[in-house]
N, C-alpha and C. Protein backbone atom coordinates (compact mmCIF):
# COMPACT_ATOMS: atom_id res chain seq x y z
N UNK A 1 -16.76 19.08 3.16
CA UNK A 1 -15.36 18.86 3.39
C UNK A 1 -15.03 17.37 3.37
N UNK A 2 -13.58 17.01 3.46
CA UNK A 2 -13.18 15.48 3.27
C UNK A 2 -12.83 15.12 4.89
N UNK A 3 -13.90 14.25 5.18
CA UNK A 3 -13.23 13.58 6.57
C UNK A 3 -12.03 12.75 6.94
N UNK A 4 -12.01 11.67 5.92
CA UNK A 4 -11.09 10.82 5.76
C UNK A 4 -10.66 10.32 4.18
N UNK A 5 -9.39 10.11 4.44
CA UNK A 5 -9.16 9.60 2.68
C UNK A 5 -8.49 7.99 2.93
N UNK A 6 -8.86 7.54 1.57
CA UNK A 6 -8.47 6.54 1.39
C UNK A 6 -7.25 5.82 0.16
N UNK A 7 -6.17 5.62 0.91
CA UNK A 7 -5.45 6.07 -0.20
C UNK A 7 -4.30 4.66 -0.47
N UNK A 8 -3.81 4.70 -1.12
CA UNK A 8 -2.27 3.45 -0.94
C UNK A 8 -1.49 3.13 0.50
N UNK A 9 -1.43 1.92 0.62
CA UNK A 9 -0.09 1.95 1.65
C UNK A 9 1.18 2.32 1.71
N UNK A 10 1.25 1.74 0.25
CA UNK A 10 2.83 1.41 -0.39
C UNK A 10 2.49 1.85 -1.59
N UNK A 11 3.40 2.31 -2.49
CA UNK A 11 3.32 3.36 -4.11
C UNK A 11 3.44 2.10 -4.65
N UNK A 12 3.30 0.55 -4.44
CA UNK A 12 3.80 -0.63 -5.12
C UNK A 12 2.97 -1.41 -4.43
N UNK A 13 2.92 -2.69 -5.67
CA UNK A 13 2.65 -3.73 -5.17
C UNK A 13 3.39 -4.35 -4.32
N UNK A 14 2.59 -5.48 -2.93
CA UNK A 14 3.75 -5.79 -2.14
C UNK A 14 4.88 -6.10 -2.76
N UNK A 15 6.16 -6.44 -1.78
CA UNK A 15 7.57 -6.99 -2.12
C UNK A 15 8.31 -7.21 -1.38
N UNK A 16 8.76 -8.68 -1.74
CA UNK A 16 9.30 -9.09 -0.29
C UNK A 16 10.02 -8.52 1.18
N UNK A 17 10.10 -8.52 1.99
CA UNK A 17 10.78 -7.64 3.10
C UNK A 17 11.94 -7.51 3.19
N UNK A 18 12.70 -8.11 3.11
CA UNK A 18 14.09 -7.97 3.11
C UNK A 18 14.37 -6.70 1.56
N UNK A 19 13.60 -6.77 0.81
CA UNK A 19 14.01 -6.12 -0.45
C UNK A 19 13.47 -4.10 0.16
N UNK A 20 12.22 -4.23 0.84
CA UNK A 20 11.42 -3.00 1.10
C UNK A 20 12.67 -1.63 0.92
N UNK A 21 13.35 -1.84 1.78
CA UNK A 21 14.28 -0.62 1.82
C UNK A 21 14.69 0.27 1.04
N UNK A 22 14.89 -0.90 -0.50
CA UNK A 22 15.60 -0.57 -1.84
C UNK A 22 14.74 0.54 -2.36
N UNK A 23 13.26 -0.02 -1.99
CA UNK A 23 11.97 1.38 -2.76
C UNK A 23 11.37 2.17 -1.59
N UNK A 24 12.22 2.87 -0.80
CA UNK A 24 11.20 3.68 0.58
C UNK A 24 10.62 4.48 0.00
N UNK A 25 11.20 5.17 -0.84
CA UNK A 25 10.88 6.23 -1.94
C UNK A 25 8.97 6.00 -1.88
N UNK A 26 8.70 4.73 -2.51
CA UNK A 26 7.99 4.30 -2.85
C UNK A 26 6.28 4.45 -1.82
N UNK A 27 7.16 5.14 -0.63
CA UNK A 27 6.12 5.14 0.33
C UNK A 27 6.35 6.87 0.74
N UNK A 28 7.27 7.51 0.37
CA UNK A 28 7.53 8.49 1.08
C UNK A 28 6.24 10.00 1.16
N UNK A 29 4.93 9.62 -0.06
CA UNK A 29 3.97 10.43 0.37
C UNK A 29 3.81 10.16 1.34
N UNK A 30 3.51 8.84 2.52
CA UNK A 30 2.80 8.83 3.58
C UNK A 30 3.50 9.86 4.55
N UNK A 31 4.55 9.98 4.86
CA UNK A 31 5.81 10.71 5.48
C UNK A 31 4.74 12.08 6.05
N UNK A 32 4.23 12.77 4.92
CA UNK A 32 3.13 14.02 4.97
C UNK A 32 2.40 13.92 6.34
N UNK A 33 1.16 12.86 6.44
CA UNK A 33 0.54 12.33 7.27
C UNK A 33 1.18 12.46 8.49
N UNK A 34 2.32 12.17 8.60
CA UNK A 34 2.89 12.30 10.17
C UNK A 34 3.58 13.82 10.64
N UNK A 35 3.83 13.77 8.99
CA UNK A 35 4.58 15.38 9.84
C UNK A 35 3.36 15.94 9.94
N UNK A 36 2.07 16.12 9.55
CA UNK A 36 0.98 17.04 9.79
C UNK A 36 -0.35 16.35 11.24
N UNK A 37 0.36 15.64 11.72
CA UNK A 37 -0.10 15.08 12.73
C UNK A 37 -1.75 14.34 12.49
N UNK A 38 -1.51 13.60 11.43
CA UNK A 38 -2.94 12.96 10.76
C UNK A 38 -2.92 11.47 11.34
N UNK A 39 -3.84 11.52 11.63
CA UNK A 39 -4.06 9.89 12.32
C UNK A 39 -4.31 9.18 11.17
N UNK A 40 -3.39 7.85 11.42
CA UNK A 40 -3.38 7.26 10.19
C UNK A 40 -3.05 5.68 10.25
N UNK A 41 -4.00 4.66 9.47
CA UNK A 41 -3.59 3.11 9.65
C UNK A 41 -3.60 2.57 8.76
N UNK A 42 -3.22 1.14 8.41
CA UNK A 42 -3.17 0.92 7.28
C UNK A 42 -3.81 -0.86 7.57
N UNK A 43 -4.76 -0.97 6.38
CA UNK A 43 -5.75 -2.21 6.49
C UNK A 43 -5.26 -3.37 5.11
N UNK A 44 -5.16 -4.59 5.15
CA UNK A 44 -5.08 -5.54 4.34
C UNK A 44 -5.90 -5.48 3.32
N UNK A 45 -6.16 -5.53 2.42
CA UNK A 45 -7.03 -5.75 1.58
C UNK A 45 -7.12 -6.48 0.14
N UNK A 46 -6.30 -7.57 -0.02
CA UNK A 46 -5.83 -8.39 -0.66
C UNK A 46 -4.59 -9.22 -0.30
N UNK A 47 -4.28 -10.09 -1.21
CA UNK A 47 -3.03 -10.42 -0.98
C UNK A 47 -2.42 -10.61 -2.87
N UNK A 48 -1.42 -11.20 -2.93
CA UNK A 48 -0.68 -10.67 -4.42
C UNK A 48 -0.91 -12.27 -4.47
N UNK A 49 -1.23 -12.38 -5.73
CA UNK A 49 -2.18 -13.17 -6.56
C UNK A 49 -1.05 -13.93 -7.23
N UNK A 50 -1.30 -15.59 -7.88
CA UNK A 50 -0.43 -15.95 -9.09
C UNK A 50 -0.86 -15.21 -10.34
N UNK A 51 -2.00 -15.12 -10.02
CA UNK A 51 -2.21 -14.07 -11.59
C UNK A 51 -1.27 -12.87 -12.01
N UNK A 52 -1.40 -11.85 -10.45
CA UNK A 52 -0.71 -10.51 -10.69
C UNK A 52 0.91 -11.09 -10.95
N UNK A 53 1.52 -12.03 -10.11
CA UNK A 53 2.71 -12.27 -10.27
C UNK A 53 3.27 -12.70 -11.73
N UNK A 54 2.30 -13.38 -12.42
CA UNK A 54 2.58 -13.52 -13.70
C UNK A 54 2.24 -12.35 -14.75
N UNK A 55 1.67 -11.31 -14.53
CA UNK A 55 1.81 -9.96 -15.05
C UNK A 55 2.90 -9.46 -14.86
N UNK A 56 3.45 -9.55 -14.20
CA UNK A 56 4.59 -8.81 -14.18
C UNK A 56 5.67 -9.10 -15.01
N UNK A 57 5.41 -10.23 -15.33
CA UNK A 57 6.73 -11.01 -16.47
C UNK A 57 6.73 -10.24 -17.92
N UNK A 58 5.25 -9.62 -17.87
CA UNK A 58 5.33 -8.46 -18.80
C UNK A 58 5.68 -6.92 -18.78
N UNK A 59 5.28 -6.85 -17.46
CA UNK A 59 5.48 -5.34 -17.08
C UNK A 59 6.38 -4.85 -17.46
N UNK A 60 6.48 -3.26 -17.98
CA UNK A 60 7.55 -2.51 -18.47
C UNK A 60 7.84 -1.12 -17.46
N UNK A 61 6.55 -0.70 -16.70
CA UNK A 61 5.87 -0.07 -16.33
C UNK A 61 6.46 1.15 -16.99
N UNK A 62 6.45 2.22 -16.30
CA UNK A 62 6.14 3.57 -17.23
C UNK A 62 7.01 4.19 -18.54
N UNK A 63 8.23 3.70 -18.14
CA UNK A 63 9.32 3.96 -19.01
C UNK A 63 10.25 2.79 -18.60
N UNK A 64 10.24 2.03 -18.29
CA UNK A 64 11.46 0.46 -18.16
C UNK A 64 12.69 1.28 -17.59
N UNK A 65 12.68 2.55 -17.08
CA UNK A 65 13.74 2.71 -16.00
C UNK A 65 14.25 2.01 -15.20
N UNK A 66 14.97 2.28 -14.14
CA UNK A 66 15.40 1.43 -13.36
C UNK A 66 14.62 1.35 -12.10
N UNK A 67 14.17 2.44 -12.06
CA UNK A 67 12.58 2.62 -10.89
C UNK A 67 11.90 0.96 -11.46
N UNK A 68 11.75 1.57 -12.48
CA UNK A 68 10.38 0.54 -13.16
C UNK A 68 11.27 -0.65 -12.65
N UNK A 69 12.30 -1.64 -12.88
CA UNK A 69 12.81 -2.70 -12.77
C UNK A 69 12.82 -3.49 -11.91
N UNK A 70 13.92 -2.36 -10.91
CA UNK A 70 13.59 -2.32 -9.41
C UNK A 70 12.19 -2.72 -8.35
N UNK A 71 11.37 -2.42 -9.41
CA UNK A 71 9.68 -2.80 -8.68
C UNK A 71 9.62 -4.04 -9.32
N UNK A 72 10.05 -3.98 -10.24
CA UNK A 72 9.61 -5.68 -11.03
C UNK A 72 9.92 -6.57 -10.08
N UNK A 73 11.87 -6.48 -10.03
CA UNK A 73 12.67 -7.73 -9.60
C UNK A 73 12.25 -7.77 -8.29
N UNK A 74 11.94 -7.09 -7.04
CA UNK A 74 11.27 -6.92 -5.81
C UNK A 74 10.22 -7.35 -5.77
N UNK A 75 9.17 -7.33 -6.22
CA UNK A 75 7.91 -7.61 -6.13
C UNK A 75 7.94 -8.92 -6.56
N UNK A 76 8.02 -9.68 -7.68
CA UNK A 76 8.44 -10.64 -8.79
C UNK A 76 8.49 -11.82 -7.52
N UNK A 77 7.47 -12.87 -7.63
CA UNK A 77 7.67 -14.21 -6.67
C UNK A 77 6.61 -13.44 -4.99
N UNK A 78 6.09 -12.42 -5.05
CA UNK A 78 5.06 -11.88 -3.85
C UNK A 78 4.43 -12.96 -3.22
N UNK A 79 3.75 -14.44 -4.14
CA UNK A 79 2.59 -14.57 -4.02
C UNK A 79 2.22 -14.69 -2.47
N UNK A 80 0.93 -14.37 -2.09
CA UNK A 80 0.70 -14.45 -0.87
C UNK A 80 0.82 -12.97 0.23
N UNK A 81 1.69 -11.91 0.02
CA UNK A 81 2.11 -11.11 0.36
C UNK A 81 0.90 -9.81 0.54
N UNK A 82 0.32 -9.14 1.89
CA UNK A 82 -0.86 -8.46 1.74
C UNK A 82 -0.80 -7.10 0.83
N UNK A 83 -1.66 -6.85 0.09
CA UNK A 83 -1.50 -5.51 -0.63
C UNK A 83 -2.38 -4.77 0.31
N UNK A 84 -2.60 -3.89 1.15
CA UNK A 84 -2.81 -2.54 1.77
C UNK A 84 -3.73 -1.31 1.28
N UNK A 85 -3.99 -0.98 1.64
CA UNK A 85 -4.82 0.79 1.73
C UNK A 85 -4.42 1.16 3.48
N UNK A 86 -4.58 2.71 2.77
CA UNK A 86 -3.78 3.30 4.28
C UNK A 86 -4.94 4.33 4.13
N UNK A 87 -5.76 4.23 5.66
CA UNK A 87 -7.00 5.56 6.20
C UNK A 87 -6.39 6.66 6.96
N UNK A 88 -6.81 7.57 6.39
CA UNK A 88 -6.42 8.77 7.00
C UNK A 88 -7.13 9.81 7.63
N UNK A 89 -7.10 10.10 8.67
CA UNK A 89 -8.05 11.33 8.91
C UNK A 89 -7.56 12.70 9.34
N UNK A 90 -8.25 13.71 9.69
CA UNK A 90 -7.68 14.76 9.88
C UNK A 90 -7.06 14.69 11.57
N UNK A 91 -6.12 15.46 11.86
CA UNK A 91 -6.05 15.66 13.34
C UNK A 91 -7.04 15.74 14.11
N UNK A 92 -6.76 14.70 15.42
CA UNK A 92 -7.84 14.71 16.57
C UNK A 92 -9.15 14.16 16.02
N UNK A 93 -8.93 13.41 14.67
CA UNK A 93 -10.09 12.77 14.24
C UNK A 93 -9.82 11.09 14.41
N UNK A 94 -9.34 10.47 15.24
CA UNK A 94 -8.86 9.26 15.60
C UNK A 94 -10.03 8.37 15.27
N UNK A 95 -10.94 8.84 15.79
CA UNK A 95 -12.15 7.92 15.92
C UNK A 95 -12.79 7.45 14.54
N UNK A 96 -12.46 8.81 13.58
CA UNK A 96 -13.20 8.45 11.79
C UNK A 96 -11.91 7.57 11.42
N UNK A 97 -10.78 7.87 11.59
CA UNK A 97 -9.92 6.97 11.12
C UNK A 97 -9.90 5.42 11.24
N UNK A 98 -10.79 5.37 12.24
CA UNK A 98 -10.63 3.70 13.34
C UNK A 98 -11.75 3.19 12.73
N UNK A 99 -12.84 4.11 12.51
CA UNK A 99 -13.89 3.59 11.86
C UNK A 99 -13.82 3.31 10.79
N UNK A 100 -13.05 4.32 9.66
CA UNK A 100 -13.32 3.93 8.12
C UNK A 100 -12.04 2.32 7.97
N UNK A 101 -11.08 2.30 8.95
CA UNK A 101 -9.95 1.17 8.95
C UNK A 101 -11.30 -0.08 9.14
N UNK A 102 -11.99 -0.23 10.26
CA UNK A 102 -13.34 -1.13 10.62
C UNK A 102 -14.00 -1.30 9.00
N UNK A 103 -14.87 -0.18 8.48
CA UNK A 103 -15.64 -0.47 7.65
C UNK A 103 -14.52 -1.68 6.23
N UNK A 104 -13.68 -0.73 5.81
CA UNK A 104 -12.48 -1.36 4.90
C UNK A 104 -12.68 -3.60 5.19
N UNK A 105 -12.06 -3.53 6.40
CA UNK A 105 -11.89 -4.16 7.33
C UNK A 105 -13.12 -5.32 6.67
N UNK A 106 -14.01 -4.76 7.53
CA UNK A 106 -15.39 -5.49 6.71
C UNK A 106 -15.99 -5.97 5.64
N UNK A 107 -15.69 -4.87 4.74
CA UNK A 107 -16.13 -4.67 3.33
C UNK A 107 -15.04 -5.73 2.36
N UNK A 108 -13.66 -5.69 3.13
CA UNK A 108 -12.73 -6.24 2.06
C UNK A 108 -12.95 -8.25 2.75
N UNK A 109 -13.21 -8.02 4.43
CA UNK A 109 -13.13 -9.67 4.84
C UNK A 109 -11.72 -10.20 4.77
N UNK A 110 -10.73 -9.37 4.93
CA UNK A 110 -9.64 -10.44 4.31
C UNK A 110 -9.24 -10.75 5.36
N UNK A 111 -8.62 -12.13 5.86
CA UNK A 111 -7.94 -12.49 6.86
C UNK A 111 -6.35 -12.82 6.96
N UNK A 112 -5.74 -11.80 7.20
CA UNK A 112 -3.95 -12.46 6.75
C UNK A 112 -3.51 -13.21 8.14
């Protein structure tokens, strides 16, 4: 069976805070996790790069919708901003959750 998963924080690369609201969408799998009473945290594990930020000046992403845009112009200028993974475990499994957030934690070193 699956103890814990390891999954996105955010459906996006970071983007600035004041902008977050515009894409909640963007997070609304996690939403699941709480209504099913899953213990759940979310660990740093990068931060947004001048590199990635200058990818984006190309990005079209899937179809250049307005979804797609919307993530551009938001995200667009991040640098510095932490990108995330979110641990999950099953109910009343607090303790694998705390642990696999620790191992992450470790493994990634990042300090924001």
């Amino acid at each position: 069976g699956i103890d814990v998963l390891l999954c996105p924080a955010y459906g996006m690369p970071a983007c600035k805070p004041q902008q977050a609201g515009r894409l909640i969408l963007t997070a609304s799998y996690t939403i699941l996790f709480n209504l099913l009473n899953f213990p759940a945290g979310v660990v740093p594990v990068t931060m947004v790069t001048e590199e990635d930020d200058r990818l984006l000046d190309d990005w079209q992403g899937y179809g250049n919708d307005l979804l797609d845009r919307l993530m551009r112009k938001t995200t667009k200028g991040g640098v510095g901003l932490p990108v995330a993974v979110q641990c999950v475990a099953l109910p009343w499994q607090e303790e694998k959750c705390l642990r696999l957030m620790k191992e992450v934690e470790t493994v990634c070193g990042l300090r924001c």
